[in-house]
C-alpha atoms as a PDB file:
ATOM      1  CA  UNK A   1     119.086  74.020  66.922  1.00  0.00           C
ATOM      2  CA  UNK A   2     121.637  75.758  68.634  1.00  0.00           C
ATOM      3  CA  UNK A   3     121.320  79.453  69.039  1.00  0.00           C
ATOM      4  CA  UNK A   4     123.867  82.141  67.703  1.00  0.00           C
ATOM      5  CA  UNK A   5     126.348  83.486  69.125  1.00  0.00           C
ATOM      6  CA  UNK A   6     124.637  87.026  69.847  1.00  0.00           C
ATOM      7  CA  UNK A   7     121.769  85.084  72.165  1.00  0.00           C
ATOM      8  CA  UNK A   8     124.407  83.444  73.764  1.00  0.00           C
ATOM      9  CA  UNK A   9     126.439  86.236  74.697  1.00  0.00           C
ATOM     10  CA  UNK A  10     123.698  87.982  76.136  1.00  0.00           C
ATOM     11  CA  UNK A  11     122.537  85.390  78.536  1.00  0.00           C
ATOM     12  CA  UNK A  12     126.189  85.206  79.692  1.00  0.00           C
ATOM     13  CA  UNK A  13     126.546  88.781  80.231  1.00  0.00           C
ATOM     14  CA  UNK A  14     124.016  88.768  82.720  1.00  0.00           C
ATOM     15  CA  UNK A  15     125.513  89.437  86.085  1.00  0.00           C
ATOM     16  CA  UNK A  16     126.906  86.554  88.296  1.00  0.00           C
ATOM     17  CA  UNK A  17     126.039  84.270  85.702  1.00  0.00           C
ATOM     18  CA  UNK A  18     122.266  82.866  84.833  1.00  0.00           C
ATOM     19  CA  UNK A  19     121.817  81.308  87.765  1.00  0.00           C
ATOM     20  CA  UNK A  20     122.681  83.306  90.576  1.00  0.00           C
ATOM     21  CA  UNK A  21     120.151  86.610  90.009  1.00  0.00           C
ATOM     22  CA  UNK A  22     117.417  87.271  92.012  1.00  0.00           C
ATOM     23  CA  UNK A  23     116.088  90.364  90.140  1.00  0.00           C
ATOM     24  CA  UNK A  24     114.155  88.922  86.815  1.00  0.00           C
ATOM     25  CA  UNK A  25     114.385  92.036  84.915  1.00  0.00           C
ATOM     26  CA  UNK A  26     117.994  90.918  84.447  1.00  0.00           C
ATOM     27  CA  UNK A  27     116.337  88.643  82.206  1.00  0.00           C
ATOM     28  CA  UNK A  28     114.467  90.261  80.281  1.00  0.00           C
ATOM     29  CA  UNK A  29     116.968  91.670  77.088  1.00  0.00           C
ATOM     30  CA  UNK A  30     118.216  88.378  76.769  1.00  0.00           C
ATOM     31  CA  UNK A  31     114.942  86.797  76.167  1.00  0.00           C
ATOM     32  CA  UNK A  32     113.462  89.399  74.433  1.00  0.00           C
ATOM     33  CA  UNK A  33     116.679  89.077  72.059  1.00  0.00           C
ATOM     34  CA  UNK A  34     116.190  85.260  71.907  1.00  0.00           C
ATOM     35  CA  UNK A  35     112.672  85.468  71.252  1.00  0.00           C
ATOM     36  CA  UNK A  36     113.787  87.818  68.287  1.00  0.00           C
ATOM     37  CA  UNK A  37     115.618  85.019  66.963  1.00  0.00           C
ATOM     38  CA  UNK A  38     113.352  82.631  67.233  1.00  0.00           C
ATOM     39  CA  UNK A  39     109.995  84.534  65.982  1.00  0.00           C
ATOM     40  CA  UNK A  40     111.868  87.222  63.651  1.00  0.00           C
ATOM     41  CA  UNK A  41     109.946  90.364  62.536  1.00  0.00           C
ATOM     42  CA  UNK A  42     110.628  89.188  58.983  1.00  0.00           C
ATOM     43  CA  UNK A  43     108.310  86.628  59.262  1.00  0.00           C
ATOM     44  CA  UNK A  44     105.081  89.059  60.505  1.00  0.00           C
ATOM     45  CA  UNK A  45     105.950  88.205  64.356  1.00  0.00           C
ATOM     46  CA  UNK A  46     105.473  90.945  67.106  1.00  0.00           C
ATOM     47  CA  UNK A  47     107.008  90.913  70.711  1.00  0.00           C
ATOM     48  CA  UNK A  48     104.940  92.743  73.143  1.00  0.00           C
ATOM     49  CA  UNK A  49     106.291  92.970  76.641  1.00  0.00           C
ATOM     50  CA  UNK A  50     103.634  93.971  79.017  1.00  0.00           C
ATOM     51  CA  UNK A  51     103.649  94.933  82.716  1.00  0.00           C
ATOM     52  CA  UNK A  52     100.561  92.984  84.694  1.00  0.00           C
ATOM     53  CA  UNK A  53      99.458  93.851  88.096  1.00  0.00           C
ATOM     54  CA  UNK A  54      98.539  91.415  90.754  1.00  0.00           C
ATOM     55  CA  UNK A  55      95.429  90.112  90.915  1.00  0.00           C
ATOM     56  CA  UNK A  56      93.649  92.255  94.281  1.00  0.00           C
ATOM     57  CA  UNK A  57      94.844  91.126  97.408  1.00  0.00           C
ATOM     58  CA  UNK A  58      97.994  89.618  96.474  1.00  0.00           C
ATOM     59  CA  UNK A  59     101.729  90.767  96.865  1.00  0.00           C
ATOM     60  CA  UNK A  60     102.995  93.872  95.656  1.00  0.00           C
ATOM     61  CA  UNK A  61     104.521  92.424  92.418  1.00  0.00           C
ATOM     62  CA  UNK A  62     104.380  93.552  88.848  1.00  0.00           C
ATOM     63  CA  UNK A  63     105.309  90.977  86.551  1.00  0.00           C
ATOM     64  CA  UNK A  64     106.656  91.287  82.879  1.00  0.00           C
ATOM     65  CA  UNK A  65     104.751  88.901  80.046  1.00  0.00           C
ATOM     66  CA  UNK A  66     106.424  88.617  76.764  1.00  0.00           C
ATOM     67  CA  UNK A  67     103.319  87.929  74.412  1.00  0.00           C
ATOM     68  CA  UNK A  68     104.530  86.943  70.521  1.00  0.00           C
ATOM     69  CA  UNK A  69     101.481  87.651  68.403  1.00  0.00           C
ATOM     70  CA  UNK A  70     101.104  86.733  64.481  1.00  0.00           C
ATOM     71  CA  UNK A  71      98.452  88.575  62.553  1.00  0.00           C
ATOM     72  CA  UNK A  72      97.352  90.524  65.704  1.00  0.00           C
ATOM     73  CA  UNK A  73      97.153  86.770  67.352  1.00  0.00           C
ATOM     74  CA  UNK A  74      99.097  85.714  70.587  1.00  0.00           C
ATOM     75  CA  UNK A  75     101.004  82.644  69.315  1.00  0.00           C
ATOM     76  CA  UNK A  76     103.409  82.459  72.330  1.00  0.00           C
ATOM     77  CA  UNK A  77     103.566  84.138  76.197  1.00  0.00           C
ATOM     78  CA  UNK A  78     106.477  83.963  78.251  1.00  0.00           C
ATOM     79  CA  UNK A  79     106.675  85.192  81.740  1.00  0.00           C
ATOM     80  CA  UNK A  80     110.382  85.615  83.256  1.00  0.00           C
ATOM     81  CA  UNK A  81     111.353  84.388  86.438  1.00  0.00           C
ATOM     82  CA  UNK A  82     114.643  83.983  88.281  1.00  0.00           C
ATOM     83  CA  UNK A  83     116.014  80.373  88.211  1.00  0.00           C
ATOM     84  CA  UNK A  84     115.960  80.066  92.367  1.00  0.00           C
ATOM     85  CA  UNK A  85     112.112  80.880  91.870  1.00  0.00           C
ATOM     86  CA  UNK A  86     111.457  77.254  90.910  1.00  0.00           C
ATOM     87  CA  UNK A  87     113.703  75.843  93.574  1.00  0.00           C
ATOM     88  CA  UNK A  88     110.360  74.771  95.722  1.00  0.00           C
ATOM     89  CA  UNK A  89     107.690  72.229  94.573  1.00  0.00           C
ATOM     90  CA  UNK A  90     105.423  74.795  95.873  1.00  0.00           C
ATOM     91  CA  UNK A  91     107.053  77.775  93.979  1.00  0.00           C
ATOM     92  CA  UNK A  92     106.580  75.786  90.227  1.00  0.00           C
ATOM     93  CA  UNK A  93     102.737  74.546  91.640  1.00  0.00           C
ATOM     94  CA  UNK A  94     102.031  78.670  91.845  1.00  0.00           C
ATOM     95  CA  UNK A  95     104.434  79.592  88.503  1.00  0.00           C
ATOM     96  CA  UNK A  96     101.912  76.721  86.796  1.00  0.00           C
ATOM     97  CA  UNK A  97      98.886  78.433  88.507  1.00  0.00           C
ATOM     98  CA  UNK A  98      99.921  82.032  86.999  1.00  0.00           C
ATOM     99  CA  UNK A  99     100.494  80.387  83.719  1.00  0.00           C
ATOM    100  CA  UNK A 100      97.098  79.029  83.752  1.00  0.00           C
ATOM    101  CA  UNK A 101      95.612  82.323  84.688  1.00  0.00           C
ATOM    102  CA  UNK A 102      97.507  84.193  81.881  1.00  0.00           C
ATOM    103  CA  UNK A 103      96.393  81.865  79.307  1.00  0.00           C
ATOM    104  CA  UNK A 104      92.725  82.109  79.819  1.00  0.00           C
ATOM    105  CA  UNK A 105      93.377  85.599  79.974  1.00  0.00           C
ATOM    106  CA  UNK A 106      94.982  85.829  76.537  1.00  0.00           C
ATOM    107  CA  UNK A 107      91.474  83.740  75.406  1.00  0.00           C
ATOM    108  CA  UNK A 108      89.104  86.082  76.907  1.00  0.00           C
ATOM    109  CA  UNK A 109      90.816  88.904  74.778  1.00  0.00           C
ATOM    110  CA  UNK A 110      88.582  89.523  71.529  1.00  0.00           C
ATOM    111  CA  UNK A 111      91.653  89.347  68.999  1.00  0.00           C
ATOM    112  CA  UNK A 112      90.625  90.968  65.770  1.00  0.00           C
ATOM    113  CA  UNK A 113      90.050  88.238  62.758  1.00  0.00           C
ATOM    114  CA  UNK A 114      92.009  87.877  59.799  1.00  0.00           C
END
């Protein structure tokens, strides 16, 4: 399914082109527009960015999770990072690791019942 012309356009507007930025908040009104497209308000979807802090005792960096939610349930999570992040075997081995971590965190939320 290819997307539309709007998503596209605002992926390509990003500066230097999707693969050169280093700063992930570049990213983030292109996805949230894409994810718009592809779980549309129409359809009882809600995108909820939300700003984690580390975990104690590691870096200094917030990170930005795009959590889709249907009937007040997280469906879909998305967390944003610059292309040249994943560059390192050991850079996708910690990306998996957070990814782990945020999904048992989206179970141990009590998510209200239908």
């Amino acid at each position: 399914m290819p997307w539309p012309g709007y998503v596209f356009d605002t992926f390509e507007a990003i500066s230097g082109g999707v693969n050169a930025p280093t700063d992930e908040s570049l990213f983030y009104g292109p996805y949230n527009t894409l994810l718009g497209y592809l779980f549309p308000p129409t359809e009882l979807y809600m995108i909820s960015p939300q700003c984690k802090r580390p975990p104690e005792g590691s870096s200094i960096d917030f990170t930005a999770v795009f959590i889709v939610q249907k009937a007040s349930r997280p469906v879909f999570f998305l967390e944003i990072k610059p292309p040249g992040s994943y560059a390192h075997r050991s850079s996708r081995a910690a990306a998996d690791n957070q990814m782990r971590t945020q999904f048992f965190d989206l179970l141990s939320i009590e998510w209200t019942s239908l």
